[in-house]
C-alpha atoms as a PDB file:
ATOM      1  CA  UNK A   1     100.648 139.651  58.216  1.00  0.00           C
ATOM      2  CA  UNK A   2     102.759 138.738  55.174  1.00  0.00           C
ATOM      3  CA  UNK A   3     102.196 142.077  54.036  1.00  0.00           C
ATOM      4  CA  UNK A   4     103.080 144.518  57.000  1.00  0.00           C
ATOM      5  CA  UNK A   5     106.104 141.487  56.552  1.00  0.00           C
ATOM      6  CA  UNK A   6     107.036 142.627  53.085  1.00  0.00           C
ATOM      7  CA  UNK A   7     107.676 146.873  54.303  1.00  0.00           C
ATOM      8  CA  UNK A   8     106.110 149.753  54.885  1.00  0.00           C
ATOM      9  CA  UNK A   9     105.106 149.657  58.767  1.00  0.00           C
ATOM     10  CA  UNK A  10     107.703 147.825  61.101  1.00  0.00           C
ATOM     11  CA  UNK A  11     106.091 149.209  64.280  1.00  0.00           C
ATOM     12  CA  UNK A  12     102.553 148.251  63.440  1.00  0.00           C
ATOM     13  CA  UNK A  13     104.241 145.062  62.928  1.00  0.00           C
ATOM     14  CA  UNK A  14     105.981 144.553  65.352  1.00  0.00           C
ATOM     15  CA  UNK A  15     103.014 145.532  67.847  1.00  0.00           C
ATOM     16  CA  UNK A  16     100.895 143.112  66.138  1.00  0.00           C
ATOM     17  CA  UNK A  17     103.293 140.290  66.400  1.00  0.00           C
ATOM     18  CA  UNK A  18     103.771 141.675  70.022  1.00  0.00           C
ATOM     19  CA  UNK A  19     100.000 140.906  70.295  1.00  0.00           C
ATOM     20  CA  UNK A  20     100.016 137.869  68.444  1.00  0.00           C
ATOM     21  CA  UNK A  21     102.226 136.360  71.565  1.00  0.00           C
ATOM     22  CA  UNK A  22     100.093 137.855  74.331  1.00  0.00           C
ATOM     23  CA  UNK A  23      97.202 136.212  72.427  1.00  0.00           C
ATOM     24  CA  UNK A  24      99.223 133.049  72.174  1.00  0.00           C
ATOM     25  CA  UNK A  25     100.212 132.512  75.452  1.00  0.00           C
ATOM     26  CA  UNK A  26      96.638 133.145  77.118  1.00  0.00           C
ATOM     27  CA  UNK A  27      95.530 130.174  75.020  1.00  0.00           C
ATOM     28  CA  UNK A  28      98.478 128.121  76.488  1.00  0.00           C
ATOM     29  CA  UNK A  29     100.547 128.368  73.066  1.00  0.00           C
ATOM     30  CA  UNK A  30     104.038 128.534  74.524  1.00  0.00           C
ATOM     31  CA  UNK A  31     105.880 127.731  71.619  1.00  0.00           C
ATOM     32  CA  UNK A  32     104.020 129.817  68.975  1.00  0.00           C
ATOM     33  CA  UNK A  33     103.891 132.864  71.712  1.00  0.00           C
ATOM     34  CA  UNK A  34     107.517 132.610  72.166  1.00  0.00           C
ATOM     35  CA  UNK A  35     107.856 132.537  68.093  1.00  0.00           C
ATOM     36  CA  UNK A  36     105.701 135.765  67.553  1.00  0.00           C
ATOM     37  CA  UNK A  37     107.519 137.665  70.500  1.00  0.00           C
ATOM     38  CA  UNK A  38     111.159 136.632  68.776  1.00  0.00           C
ATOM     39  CA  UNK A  39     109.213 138.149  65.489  1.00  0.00           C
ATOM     40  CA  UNK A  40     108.318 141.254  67.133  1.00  0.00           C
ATOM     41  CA  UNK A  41     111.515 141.697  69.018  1.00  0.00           C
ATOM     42  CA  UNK A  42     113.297 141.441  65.522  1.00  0.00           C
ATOM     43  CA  UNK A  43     110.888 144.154  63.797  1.00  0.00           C
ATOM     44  CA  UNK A  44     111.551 146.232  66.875  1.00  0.00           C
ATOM     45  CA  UNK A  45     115.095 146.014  67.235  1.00  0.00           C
ATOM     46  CA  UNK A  46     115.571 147.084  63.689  1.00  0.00           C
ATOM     47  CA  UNK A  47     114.035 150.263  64.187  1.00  0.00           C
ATOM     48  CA  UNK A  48     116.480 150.894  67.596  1.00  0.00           C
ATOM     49  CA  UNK A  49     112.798 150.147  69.541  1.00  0.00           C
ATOM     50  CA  UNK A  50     114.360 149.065  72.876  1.00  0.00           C
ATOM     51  CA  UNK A  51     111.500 150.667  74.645  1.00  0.00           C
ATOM     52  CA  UNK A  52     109.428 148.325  72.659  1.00  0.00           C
ATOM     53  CA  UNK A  53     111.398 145.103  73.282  1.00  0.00           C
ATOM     54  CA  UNK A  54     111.705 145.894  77.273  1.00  0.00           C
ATOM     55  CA  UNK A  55     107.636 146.390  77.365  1.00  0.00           C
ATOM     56  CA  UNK A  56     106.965 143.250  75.458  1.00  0.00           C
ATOM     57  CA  UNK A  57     109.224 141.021  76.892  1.00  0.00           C
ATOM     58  CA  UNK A  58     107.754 141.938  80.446  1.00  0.00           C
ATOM     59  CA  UNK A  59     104.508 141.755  78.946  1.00  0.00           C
ATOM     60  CA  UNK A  60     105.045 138.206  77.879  1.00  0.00           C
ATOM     61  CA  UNK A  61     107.461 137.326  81.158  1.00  0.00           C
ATOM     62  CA  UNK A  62     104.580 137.929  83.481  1.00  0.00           C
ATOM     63  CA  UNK A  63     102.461 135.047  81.003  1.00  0.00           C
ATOM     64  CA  UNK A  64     105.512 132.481  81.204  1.00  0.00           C
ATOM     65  CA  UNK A  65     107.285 132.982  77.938  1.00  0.00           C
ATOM     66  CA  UNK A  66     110.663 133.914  78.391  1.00  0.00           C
ATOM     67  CA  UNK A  67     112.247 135.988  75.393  1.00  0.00           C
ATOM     68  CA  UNK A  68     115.627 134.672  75.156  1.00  0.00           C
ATOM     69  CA  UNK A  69     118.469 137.694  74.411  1.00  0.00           C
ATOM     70  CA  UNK A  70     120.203 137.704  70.948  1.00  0.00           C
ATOM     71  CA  UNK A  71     117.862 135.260  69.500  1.00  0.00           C
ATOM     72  CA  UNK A  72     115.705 137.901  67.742  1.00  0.00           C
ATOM     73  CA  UNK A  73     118.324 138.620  64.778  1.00  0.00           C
END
């Protein structure tokens, strides 16, 4: 991941991180699910990805991590 990290593909990124969390929180990872989703959220929101942020923050929401507004930058 430290490579999609360093440029070139935000939304792949972001979408993995995304998946990362939904991974996470299946296997009762809280904490690091919440992490990823903040991770994605940022990758998103710098490409104006709202769409994005709204679909994985219900996507998380309905597996108990909460994605907390204004923490992703």
């Amino acid at each position: 991941m430290a490579r999609g990290e360093r440029g070139g593909w935000p939304l792949v990124l972001g979408h993995t991180l995304e998946d990362l969390a939904v991974a996470g929180a299946w296997h009762g990872d809280l904490a690091g699910a919440r992490s990823a989703l903040t991770r994605a959220a940022a990758a998103y929101e710098d490409l104006g990805a709202r769409w994005d942020i709204a679909r994985a923050d219900s996507r998380l929401r309905s597996l108990g991590v909460r994605f907390l507004v204004g923490t992703s930058a």
